[in-house]
N, C-alpha and C. Protein backbone atom coordinates (compact mmCIF):
# COMPACT_ATOMS: atom_id res chain seq x y z
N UNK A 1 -11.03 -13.30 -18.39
CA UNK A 1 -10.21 -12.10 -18.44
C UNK A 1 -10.37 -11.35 -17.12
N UNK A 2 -9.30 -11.10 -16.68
CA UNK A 2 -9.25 -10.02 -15.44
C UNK A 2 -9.61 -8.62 -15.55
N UNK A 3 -10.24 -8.20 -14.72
CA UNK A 3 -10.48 -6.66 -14.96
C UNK A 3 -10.79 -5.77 -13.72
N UNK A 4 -10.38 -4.82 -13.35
CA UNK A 4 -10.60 -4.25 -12.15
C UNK A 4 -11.82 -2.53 -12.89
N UNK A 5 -11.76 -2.04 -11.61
CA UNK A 5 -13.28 -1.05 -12.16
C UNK A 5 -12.78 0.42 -11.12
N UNK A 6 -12.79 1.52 -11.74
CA UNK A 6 -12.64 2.51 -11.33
C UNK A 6 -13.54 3.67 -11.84
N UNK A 7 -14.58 4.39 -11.33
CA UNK A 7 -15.13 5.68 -11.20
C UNK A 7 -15.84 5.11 -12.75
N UNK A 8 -16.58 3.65 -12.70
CA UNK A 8 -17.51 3.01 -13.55
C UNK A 8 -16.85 2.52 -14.95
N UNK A 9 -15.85 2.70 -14.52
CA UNK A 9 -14.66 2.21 -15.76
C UNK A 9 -14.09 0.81 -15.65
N UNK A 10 -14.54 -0.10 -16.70
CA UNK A 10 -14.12 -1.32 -16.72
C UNK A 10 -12.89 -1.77 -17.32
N UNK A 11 -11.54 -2.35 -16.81
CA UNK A 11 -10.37 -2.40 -17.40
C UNK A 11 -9.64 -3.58 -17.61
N UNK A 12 -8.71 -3.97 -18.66
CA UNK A 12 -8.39 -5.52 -18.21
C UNK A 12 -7.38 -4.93 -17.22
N UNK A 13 -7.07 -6.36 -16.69
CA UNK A 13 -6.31 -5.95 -15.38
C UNK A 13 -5.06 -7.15 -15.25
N UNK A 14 -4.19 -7.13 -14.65
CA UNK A 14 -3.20 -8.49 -14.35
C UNK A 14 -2.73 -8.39 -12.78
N UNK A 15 -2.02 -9.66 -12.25
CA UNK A 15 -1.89 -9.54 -11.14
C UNK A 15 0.12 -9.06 -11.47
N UNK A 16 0.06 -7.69 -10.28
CA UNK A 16 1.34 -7.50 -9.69
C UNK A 16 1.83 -8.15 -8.61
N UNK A 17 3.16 -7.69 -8.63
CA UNK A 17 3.03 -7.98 -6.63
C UNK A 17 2.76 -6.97 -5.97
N UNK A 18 2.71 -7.24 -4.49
CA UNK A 18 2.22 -6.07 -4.16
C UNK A 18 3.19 -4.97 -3.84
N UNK A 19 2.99 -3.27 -3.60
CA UNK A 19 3.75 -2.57 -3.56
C UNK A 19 3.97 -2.49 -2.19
N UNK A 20 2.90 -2.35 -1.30
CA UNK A 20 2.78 -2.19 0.26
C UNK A 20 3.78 -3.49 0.84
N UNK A 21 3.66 -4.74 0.84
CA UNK A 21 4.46 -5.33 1.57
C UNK A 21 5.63 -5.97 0.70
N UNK A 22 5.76 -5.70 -0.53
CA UNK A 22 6.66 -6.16 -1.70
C UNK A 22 6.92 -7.32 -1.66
N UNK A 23 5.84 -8.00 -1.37
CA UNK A 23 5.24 -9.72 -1.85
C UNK A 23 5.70 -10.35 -0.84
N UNK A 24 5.61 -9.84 0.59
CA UNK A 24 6.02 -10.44 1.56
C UNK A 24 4.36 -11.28 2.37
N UNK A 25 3.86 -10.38 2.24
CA UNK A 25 2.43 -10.76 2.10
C UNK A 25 2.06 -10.57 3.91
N UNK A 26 3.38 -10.01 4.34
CA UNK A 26 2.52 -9.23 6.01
C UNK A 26 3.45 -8.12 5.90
N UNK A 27 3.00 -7.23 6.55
CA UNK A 27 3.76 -6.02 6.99
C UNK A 27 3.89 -5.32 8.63
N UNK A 28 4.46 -4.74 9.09
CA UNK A 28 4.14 -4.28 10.55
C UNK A 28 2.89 -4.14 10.98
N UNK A 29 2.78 -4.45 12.23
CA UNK A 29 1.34 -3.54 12.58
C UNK A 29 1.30 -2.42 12.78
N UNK A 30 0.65 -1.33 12.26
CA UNK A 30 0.36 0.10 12.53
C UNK A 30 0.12 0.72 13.83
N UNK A 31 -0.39 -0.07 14.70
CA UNK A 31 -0.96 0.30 16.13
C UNK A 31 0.71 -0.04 16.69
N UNK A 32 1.47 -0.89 15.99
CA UNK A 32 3.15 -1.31 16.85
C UNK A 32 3.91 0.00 16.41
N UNK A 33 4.05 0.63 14.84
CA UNK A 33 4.96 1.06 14.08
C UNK A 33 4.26 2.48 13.24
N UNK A 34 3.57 2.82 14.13
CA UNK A 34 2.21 3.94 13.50
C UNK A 34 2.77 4.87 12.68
N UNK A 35 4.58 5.51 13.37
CA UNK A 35 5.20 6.91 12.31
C UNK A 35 6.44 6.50 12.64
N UNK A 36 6.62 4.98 12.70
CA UNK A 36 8.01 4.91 12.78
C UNK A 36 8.32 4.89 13.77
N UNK A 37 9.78 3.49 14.10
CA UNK A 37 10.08 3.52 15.74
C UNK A 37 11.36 3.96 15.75
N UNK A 38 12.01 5.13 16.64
CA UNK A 38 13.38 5.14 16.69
C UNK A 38 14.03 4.64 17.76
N UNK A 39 15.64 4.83 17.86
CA UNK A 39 16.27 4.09 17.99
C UNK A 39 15.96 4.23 20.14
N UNK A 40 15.73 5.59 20.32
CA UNK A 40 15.00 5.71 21.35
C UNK A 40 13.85 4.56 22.00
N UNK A 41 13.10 4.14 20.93
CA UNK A 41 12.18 3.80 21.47
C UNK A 41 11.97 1.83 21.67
N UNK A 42 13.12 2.02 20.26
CA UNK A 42 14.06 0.34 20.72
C UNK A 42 14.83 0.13 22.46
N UNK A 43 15.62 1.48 22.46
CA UNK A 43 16.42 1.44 23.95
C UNK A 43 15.10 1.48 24.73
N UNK A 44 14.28 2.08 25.01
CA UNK A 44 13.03 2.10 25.90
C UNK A 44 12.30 0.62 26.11
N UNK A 45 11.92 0.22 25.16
CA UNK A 45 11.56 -1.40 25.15
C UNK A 45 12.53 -2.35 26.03
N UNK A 46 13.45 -2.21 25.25
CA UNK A 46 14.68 -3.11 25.75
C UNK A 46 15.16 -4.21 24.52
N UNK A 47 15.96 -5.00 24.73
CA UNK A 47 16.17 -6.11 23.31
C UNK A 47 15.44 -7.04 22.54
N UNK A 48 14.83 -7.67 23.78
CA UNK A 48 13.91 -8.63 23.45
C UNK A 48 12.59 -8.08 22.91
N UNK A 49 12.34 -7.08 23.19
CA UNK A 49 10.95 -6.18 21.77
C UNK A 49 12.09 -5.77 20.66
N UNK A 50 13.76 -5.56 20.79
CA UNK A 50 13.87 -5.25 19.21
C UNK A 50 14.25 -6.79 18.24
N UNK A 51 14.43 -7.60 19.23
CA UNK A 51 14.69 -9.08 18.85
C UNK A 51 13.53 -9.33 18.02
N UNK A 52 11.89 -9.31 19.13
CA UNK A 52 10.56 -9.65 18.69
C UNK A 52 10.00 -9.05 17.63
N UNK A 53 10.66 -7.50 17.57
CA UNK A 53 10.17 -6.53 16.02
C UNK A 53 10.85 -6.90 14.70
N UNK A 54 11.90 -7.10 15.06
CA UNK A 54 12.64 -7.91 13.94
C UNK A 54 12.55 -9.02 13.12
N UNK A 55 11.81 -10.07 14.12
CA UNK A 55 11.86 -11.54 13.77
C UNK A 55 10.28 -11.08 13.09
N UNK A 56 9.57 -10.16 13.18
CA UNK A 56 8.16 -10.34 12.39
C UNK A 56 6.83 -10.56 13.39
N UNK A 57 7.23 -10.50 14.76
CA UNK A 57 6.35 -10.77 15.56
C UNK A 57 5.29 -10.16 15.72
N UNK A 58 5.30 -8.67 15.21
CA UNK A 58 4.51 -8.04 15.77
C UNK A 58 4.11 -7.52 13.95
N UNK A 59 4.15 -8.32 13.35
CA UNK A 59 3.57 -8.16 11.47
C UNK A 59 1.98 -8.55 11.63
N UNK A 60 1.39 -8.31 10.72
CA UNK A 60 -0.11 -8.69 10.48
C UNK A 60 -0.08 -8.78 8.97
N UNK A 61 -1.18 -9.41 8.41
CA UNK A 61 -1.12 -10.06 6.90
C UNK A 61 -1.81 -8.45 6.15
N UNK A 62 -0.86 -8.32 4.94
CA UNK A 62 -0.72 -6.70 4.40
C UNK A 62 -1.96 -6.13 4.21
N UNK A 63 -2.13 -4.93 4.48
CA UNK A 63 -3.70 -4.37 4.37
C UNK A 63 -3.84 -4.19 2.92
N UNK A 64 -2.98 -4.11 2.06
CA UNK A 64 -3.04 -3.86 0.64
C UNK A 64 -3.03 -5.35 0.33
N UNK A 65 -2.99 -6.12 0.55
CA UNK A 65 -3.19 -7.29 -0.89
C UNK A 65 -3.75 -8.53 0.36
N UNK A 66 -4.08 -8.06 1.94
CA UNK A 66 -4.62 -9.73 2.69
C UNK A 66 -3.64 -10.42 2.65
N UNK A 67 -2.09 -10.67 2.42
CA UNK A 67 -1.61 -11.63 2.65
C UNK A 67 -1.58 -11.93 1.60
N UNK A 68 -2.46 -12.09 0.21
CA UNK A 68 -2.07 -12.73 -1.21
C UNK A 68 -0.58 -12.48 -1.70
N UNK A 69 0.23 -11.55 -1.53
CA UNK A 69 1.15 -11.10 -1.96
C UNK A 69 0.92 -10.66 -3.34
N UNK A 70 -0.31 -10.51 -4.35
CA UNK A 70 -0.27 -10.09 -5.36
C UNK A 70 -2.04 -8.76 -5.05
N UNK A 71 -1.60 -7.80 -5.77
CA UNK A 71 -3.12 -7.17 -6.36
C UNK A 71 -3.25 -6.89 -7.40
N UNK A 72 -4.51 -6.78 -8.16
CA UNK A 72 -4.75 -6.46 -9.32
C UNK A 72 -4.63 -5.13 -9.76
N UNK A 73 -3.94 -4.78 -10.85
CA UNK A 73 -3.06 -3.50 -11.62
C UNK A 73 -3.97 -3.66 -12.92
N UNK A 74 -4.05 -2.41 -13.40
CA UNK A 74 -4.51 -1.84 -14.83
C UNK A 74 -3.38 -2.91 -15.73
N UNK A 75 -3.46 -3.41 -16.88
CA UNK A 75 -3.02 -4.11 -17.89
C UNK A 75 -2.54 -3.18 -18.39
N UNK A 76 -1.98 -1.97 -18.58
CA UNK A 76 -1.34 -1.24 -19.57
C UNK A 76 -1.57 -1.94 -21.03
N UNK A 77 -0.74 -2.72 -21.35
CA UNK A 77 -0.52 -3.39 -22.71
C UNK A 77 -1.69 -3.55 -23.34
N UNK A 78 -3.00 -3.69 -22.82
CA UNK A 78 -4.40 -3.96 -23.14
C UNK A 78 -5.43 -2.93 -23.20
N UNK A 79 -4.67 -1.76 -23.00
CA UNK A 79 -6.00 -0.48 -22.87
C UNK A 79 -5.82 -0.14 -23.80
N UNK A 80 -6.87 0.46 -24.41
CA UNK A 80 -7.47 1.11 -25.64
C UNK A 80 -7.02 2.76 -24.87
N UNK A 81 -6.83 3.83 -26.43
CA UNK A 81 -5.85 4.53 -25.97
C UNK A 81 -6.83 5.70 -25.17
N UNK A 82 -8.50 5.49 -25.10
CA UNK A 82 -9.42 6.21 -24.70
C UNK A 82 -9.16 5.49 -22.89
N UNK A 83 -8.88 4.33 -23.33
CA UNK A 83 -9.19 3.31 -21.51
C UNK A 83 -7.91 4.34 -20.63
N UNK A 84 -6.62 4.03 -21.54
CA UNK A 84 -5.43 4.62 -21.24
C UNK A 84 -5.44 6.28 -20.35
N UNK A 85 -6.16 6.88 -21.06
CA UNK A 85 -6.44 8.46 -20.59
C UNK A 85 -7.18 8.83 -19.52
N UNK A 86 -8.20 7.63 -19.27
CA UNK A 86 -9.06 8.25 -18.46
C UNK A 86 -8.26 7.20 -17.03
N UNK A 87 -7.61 6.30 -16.79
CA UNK A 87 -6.62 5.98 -16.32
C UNK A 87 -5.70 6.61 -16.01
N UNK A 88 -4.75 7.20 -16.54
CA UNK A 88 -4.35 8.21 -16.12
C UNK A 88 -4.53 9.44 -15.37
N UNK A 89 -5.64 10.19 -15.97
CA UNK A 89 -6.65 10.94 -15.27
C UNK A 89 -6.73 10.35 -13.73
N UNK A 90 -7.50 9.32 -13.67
CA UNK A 90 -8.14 8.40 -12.32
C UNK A 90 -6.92 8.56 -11.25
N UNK A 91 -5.32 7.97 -12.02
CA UNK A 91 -4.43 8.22 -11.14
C UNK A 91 -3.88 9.33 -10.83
N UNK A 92 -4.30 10.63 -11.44
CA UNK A 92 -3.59 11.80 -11.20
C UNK A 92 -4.45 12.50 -10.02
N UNK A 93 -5.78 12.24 -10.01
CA UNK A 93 -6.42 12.43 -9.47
C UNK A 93 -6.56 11.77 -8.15
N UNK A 94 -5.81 10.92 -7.62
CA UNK A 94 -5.83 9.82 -7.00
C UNK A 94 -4.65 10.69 -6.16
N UNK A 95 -3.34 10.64 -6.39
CA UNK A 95 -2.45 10.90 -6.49
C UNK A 95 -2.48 12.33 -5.76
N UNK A 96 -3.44 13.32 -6.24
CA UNK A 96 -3.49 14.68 -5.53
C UNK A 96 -4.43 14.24 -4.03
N UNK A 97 -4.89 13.24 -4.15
CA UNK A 97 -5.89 13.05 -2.81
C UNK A 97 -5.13 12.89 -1.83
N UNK A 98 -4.29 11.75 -2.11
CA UNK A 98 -3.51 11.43 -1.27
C UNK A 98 -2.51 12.50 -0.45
N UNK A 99 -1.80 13.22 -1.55
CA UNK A 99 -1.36 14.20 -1.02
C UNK A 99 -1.95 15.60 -0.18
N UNK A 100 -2.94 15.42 -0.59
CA UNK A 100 -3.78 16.41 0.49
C UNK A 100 -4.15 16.02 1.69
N UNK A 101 -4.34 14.68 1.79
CA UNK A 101 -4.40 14.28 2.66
C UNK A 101 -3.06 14.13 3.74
N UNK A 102 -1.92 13.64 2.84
CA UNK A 102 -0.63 13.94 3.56
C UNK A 102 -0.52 14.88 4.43
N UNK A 103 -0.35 16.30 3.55
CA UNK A 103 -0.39 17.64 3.98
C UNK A 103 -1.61 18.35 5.16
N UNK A 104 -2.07 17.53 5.06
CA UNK A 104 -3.45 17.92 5.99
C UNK A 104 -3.04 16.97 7.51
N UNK A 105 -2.62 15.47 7.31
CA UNK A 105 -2.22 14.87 8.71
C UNK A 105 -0.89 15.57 9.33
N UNK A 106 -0.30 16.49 8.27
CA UNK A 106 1.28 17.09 8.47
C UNK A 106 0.48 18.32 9.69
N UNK A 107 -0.43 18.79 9.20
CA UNK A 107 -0.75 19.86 9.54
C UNK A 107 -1.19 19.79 10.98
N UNK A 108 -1.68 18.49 11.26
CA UNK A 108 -2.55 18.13 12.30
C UNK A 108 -3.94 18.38 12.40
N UNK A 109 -4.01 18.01 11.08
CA UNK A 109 -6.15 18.00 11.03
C UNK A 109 -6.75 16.57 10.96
């Protein structure tokens, strides 16, 4: 049985695909595509970097799943309705981190 583990919580678990590269199993490189390239910065390159960005050249294997194209997800269908809550919880909580964190790189901290 599969099971993944959060804040000492043991869960069954199944494989998704992944959300980050949507089972492509590479995604851009960050150091190429850090906040997004515009159309500026295609004309600045020239064609042959928007030819090379295009074709995948400058991809690396996804930081969310290594290249598997799948990661392991909570089983919904299998939690007990105590597993269920504190799951929820885990992601709401999860969920505000992130966003503080958003709001905080917005800010420039």
């Amino acid at each position: 049985m599969l099971t993944i583990t959060f804040n000492n919580t043991t869960i069954p678990a199944k494989y998704a695909v992944c959300d980050n590269c949507e089972g492509k199993g590479t995604q851009v490189n960050p150091n190429v595509d850090g906040n997004g390239l515009t159309q500026e910065d295609f004309d600045e390159q020239g064609p042959d970097f928007f030819d090379d960005y295009m074709s995948g050249v400058y991809d690396i294997p996804c930081l969310e799943c290594k290249g598997l194209r799948v990661v392991l997800v909570a089983d919904e269908n299998r939690l007990t309705a105590e597993q269920m809550q504190e799951y929820n919880q885990y992601l709401d909580d999860e969920y505000a981190y992130q966003q503080e964190m958003y709001w905080e790189r917005m800010a420039g901290c």
